[in-house]
C-alpha atoms as a PDB file:
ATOM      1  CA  UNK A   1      13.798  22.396 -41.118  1.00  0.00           C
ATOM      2  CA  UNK A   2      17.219  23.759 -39.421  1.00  0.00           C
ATOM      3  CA  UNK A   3      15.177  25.720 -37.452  1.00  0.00           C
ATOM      4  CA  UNK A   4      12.971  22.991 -36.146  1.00  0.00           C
ATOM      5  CA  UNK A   5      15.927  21.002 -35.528  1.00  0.00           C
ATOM      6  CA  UNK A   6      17.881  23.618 -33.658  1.00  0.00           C
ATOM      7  CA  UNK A   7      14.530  24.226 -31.135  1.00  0.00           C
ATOM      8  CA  UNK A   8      14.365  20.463 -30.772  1.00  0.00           C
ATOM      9  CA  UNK A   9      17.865  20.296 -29.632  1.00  0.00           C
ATOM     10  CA  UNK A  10      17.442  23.210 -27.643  1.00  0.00           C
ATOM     11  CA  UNK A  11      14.266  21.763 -25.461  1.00  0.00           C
ATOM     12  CA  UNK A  12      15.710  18.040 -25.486  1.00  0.00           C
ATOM     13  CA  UNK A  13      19.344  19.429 -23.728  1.00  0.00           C
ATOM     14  CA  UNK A  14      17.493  21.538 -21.338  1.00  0.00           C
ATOM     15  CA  UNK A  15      15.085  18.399 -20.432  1.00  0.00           C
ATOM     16  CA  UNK A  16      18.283  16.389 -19.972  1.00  0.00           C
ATOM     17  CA  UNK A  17      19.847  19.126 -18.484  1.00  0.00           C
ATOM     18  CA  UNK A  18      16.259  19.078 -15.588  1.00  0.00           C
ATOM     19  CA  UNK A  19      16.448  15.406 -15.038  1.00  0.00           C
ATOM     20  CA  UNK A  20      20.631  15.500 -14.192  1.00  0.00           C
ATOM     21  CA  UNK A  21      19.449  18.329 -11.738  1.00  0.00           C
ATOM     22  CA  UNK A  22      17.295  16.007 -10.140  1.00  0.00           C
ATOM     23  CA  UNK A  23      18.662  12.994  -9.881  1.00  0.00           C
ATOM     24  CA  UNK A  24      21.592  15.100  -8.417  1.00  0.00           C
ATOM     25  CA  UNK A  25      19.346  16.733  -5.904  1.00  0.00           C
ATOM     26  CA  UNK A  26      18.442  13.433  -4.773  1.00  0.00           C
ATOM     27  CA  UNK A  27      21.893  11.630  -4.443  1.00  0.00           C
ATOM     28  CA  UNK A  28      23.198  14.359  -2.412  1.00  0.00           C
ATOM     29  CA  UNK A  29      19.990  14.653  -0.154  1.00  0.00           C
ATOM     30  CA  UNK A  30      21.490  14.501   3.366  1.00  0.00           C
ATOM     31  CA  UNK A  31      21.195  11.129   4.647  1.00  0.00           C
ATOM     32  CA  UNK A  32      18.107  12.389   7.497  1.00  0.00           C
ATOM     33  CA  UNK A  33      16.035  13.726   4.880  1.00  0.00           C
ATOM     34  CA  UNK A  34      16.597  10.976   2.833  1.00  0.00           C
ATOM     35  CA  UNK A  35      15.396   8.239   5.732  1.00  0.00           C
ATOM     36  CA  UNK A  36      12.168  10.866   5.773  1.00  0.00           C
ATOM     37  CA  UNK A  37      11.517  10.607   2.881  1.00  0.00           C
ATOM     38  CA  UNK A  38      11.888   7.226   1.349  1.00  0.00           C
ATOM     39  CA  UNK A  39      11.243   5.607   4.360  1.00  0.00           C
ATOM     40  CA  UNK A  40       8.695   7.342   6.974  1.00  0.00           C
ATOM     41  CA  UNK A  41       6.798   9.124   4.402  1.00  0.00           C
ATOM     42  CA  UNK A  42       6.914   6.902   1.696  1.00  0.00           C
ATOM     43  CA  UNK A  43       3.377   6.199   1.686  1.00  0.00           C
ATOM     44  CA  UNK A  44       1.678   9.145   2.526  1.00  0.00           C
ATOM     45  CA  UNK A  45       3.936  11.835   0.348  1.00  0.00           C
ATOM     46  CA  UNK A  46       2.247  13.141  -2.709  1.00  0.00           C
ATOM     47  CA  UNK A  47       4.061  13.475  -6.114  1.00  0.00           C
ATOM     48  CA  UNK A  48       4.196  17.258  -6.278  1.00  0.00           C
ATOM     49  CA  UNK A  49       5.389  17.305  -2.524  1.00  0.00           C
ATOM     50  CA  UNK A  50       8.024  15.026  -3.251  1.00  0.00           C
ATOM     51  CA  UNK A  51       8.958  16.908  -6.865  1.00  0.00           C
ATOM     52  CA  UNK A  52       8.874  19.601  -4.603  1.00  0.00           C
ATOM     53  CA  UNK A  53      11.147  18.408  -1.379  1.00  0.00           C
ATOM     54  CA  UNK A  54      13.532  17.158  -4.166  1.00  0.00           C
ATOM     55  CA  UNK A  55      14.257  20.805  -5.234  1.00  0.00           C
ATOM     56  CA  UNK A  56      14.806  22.138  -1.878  1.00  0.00           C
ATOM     57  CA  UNK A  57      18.746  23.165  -1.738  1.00  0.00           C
ATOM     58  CA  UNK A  58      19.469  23.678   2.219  1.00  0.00           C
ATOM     59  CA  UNK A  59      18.136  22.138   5.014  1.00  0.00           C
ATOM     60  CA  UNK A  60      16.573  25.101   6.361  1.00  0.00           C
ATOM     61  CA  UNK A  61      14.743  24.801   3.788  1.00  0.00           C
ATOM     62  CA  UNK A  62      13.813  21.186   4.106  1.00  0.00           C
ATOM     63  CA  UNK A  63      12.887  21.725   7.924  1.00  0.00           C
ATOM     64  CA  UNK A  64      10.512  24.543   6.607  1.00  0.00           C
ATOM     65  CA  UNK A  65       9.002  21.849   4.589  1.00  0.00           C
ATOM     66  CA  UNK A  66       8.804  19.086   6.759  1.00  0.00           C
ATOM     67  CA  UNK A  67       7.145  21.503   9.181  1.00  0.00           C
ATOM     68  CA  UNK A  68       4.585  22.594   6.616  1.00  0.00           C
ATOM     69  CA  UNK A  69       3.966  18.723   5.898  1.00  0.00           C
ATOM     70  CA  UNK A  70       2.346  17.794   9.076  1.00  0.00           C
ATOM     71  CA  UNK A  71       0.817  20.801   9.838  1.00  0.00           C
ATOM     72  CA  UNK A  72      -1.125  20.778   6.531  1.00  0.00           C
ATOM     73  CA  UNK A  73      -2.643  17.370   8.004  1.00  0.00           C
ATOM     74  CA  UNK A  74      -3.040  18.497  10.766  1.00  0.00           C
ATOM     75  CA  UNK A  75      -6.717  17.051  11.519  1.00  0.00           C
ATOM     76  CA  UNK A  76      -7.262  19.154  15.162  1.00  0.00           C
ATOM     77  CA  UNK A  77      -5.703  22.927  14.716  1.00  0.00           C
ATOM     78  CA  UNK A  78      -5.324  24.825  17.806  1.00  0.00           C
ATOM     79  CA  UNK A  79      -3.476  21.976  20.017  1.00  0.00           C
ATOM     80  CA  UNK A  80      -0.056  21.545  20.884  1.00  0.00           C
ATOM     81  CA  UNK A  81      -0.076  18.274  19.890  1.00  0.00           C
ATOM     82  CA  UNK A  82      -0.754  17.012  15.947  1.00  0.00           C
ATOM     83  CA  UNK A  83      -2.534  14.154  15.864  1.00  0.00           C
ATOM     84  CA  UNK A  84      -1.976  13.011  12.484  1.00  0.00           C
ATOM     85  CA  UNK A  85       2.045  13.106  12.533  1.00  0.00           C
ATOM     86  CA  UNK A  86       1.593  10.981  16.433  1.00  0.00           C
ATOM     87  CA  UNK A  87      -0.261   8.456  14.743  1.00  0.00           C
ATOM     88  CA  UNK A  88       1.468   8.268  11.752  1.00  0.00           C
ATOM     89  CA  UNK A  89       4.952   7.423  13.614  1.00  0.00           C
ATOM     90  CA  UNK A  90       2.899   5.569  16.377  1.00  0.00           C
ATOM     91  CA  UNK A  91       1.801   3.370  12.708  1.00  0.00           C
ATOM     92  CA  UNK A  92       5.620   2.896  11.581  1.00  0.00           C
ATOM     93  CA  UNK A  93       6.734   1.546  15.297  1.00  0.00           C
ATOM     94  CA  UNK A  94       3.748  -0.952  14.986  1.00  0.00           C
ATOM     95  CA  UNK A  95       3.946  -2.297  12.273  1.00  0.00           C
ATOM     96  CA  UNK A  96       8.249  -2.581  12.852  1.00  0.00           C
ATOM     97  CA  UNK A  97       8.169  -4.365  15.933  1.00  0.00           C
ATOM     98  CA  UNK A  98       4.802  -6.905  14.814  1.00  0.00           C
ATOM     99  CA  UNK A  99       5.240  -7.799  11.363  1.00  0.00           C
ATOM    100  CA  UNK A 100       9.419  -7.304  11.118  1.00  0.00           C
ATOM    101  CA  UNK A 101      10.805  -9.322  14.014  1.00  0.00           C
ATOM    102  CA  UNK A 102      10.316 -12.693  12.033  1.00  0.00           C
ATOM    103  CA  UNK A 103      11.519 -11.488   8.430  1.00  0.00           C
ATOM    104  CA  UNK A 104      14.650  -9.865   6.349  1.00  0.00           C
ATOM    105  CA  UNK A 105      13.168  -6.781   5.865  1.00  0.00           C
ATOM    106  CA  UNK A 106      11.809  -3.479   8.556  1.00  0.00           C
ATOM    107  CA  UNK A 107       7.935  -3.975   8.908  1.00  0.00           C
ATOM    108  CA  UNK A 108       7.583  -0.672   7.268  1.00  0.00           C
ATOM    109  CA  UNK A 109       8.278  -2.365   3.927  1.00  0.00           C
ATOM    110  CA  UNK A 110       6.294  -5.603   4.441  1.00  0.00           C
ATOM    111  CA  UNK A 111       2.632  -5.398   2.784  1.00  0.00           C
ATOM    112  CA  UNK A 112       1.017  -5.812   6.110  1.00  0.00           C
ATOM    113  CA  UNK A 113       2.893  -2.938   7.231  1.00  0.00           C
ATOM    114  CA  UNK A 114       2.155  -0.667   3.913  1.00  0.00           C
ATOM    115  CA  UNK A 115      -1.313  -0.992   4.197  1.00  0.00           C
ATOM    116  CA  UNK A 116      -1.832  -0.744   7.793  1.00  0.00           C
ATOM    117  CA  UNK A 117       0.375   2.637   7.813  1.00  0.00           C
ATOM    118  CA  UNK A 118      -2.217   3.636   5.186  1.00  0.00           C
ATOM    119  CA  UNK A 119      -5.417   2.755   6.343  1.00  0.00           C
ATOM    120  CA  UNK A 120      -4.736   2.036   9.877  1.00  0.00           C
ATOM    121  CA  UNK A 121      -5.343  -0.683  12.280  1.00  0.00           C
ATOM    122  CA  UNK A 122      -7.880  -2.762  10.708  1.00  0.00           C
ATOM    123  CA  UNK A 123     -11.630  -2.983  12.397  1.00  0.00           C
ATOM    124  CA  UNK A 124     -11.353  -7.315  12.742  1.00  0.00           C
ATOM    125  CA  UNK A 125      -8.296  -9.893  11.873  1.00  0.00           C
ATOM    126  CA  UNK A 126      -9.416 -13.171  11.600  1.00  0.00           C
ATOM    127  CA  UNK A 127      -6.082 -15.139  11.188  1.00  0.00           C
ATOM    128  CA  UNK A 128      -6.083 -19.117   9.547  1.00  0.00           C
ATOM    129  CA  UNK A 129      -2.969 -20.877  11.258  1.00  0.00           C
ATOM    130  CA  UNK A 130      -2.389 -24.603  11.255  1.00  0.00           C
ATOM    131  CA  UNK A 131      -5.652 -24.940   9.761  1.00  0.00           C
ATOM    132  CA  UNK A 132      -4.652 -28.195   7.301  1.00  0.00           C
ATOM    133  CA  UNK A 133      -4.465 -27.885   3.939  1.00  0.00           C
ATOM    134  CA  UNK A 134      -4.294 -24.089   3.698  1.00  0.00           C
ATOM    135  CA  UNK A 135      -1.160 -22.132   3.979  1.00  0.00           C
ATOM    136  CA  UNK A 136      -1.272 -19.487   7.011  1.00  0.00           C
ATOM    137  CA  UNK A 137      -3.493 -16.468   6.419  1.00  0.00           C
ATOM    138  CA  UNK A 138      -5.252 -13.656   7.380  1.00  0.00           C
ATOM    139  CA  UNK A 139      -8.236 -11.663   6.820  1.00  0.00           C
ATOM    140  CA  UNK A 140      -8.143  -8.093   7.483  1.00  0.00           C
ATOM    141  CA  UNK A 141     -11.647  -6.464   8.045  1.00  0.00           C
ATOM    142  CA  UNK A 142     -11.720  -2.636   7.330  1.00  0.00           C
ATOM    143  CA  UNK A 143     -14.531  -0.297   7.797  1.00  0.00           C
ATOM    144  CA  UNK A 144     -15.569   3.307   8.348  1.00  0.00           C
ATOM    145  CA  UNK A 145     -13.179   4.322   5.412  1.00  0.00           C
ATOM    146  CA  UNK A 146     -16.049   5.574   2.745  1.00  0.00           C
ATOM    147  CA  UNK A 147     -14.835   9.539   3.507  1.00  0.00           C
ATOM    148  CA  UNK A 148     -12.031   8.758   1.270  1.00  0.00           C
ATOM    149  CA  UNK A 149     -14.446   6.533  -0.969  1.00  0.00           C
ATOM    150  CA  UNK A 150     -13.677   3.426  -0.593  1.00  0.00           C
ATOM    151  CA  UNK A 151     -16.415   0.475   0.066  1.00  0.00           C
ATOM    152  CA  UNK A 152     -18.119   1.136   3.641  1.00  0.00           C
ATOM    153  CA  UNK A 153     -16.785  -2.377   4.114  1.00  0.00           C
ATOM    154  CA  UNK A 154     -14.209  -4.581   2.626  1.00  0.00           C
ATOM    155  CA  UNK A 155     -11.558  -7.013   3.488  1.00  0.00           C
ATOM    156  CA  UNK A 156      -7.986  -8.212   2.699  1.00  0.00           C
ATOM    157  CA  UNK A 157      -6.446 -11.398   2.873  1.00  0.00           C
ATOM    158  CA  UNK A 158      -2.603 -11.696   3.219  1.00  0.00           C
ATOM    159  CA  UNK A 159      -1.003 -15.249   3.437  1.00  0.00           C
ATOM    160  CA  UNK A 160       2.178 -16.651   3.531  1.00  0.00           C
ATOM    161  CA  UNK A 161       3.113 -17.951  -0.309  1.00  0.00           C
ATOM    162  CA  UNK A 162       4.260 -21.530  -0.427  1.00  0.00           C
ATOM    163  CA  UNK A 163       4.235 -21.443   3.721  1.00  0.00           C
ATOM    164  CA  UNK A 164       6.947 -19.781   4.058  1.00  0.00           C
ATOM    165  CA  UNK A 165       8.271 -16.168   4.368  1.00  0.00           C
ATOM    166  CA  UNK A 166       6.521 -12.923   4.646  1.00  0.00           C
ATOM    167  CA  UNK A 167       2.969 -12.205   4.477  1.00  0.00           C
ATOM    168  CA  UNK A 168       1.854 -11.099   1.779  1.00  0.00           C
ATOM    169  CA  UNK A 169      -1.153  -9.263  -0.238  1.00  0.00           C
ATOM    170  CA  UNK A 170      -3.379 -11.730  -1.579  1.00  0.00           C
ATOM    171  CA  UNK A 171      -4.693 -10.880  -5.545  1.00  0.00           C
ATOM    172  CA  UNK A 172      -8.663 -12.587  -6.315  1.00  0.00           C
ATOM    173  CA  UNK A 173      -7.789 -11.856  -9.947  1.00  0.00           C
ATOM    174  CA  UNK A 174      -3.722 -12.889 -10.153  1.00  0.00           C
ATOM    175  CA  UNK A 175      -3.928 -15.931  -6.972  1.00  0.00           C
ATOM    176  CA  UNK A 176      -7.324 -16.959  -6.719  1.00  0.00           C
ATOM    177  CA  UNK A 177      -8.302 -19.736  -4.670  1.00  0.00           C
ATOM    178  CA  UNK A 178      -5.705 -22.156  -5.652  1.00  0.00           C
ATOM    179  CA  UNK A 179      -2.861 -19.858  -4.250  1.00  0.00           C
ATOM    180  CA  UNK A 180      -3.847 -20.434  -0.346  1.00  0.00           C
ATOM    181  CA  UNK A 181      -3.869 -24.049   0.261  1.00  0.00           C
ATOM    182  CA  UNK A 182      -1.133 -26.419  -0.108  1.00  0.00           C
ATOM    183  CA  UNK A 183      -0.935 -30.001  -1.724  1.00  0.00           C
ATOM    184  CA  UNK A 184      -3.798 -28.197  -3.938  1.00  0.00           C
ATOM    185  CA  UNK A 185      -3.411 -30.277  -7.804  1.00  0.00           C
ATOM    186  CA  UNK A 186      -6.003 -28.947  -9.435  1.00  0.00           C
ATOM    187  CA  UNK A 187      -6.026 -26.278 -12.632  1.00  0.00           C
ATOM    188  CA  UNK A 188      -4.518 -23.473 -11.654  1.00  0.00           C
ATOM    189  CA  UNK A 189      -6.767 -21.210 -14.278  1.00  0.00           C
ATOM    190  CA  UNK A 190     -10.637 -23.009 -12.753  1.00  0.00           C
ATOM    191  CA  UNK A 191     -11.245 -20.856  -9.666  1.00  0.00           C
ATOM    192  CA  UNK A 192     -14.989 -22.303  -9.476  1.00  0.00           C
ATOM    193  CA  UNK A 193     -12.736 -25.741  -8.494  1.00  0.00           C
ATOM    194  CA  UNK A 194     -10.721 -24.166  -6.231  1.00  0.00           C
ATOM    195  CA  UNK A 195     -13.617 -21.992  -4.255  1.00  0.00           C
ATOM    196  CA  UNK A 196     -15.268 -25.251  -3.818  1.00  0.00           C
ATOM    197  CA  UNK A 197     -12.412 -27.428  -2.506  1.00  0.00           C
ATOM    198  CA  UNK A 198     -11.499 -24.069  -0.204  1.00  0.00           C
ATOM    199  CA  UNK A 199     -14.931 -24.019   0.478  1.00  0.00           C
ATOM    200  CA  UNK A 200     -14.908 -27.337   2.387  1.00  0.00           C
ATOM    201  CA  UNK A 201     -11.610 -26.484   4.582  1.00  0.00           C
ATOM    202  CA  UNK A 202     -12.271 -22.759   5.131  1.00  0.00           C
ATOM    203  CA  UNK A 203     -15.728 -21.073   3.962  1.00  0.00           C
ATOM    204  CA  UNK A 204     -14.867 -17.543   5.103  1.00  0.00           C
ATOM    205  CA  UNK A 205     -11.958 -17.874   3.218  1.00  0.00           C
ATOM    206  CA  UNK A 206     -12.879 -18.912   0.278  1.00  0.00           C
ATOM    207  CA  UNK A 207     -15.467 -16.032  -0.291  1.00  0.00           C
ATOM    208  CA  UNK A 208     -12.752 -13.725   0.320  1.00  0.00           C
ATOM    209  CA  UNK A 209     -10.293 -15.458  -2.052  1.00  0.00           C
ATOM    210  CA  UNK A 210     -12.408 -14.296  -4.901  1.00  0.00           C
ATOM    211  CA  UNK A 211     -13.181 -10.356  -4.078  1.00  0.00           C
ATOM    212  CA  UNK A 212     -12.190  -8.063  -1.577  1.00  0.00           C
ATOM    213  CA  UNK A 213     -15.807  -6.433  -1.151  1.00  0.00           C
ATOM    214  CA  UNK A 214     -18.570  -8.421   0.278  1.00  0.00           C
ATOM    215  CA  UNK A 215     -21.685  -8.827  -1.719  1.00  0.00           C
ATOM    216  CA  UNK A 216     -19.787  -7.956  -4.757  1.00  0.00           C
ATOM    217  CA  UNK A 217     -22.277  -8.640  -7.281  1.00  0.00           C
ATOM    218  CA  UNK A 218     -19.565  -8.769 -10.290  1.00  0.00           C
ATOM    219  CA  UNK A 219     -18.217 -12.036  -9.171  1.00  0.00           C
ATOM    220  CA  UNK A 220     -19.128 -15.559 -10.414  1.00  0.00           C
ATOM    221  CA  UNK A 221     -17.750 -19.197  -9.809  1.00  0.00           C
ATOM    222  CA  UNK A 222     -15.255 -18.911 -13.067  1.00  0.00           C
ATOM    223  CA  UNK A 223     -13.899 -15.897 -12.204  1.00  0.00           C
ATOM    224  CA  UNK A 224     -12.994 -13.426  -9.563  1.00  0.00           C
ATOM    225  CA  UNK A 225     -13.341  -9.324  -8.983  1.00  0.00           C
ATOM    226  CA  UNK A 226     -11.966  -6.821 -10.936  1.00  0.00           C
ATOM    227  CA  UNK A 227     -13.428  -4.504  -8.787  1.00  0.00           C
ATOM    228  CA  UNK A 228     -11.258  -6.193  -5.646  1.00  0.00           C
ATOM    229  CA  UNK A 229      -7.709  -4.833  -7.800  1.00  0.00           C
ATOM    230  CA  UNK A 230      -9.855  -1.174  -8.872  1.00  0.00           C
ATOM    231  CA  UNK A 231     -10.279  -0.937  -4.814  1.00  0.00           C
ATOM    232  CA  UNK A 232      -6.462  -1.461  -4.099  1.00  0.00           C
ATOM    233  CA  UNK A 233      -6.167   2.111  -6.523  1.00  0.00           C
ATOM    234  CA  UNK A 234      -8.445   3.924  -4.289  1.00  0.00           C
ATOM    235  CA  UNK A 235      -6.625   2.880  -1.534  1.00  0.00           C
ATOM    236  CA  UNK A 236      -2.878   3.944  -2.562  1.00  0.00           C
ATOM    237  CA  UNK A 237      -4.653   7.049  -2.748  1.00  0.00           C
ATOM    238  CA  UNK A 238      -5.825   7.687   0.908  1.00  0.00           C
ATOM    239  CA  UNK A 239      -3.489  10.221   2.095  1.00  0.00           C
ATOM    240  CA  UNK A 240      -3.415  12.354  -0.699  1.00  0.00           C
ATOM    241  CA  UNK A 241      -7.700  12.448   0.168  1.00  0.00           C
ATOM    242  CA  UNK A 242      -6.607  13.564   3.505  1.00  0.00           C
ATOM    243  CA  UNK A 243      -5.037  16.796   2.269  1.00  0.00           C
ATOM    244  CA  UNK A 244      -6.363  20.184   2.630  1.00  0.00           C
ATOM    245  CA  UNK A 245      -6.777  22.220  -0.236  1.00  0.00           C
END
């Protein structure tokens, strides 16, 4: 039993002894690589190659590996020029100077801005302002995205919550309906009441207040699409599919 005790205390300090390590790595990270890589890369960084950049101890070292980073995506080899990193950045100014300018927080951070630095500019917006009755929204068409299988089409809807604020990430399953038009008294629990009363302001919108995938055949009138909150998984996990092995 001492035995077992003394090899448990043994593992348990050197654990604790790992996690101070990192968490000291990261408070002393050097304030450039820290914008990097909680900020430009946020998205787009896997696990391990953040577990990874965290251990790095000299900035040689980190340069090495930020190198490495963008040339592993690199999607045309043989050019001066990488594509992926140029679009990535070309992304991050976008999305600062559209969807930032009007709220307390750098685009980069806003959910418009997450998911268009993920997926990329989206193939249609079809945008609901001053419409009455319905707070100001838009849909968000995406397509030609089933390399990194997701649906071969699909849409989000992003609206501002209580008219006012940011825009943000509409949820079939957690919002529903009810959540995008104002002065809206009905049950906040019976979408099939509020896809109809949608349905007589805004039809397109409606449909897409209940599931993100078109011709979703898991949806009915009482409920909406757990597949719509499975697809938002997928997507999170877009630029680790653009890896090379």
């Amino acid at each position: 039993m001492k035995n077992k005790l003394l090899i448990f205390t043994i593992i348990f300090s050197s654990f604790f002894t790992l996690i101070q390590a990192e968490n000291k790595t990261s408070s002393e990270l050097p304030q450039k690589y820290k914008k990097w890589l909680k900020e430009e890369v946020v998205y787009i960084i896997s696990d391990i190659e953040k577990d990874v950049f965290l251990q790095l101890k000299t900035d040689r070292e980190r340069e090495l590996f930020i190198g490495a980073f963008w040339k592993n995506r690199d999607k045309i080899l043989g050019t001066p020029a990488n594509e992926y990193k140029e679009e990535h950045y070309r992304r991050i100014d976008y999305v600062n100077y559209n969807f930032g300018r009007t709220v307390a927080k750098p685009g980069w951070k806003t959910d418009r801005g997450k998911f268009y630095i993920i997926l990329g500019e989206p193939r249609d917006i079809e945008r609901f302002i001053g419409v009455p009755e319905v707070f100001n929204s838009e849909i968000w068409y995406c397509a030609g995205l089933s390399k990194f299988g997701l649906p071969s089409y699909f849409n989000l809807v992003f609206f501002q919550k209580g008219g006012i604020g940011e825009y943000i990430l509409h949820s079939p399953i957690n919002d529903g309906p009810q959540a995008l038009m104002a002065n809206y008294w009905g049950s906040s629990t019976d979408y099939s009441a509020g896809f109809r009363t949608l349905s007589n302001i805004a039809p397109v919108l409606a449909k897409a207040s209940l599931t993100r995938i078109p011709g979703d055949s898991s949806i009915s009138l009482g409920g909406a699409s757990l597949a719509s909150e499975l697809l938002l998984q997928n997507i999170y996990t877009v630029p680790q599919k653009e890896l090379k092995d």
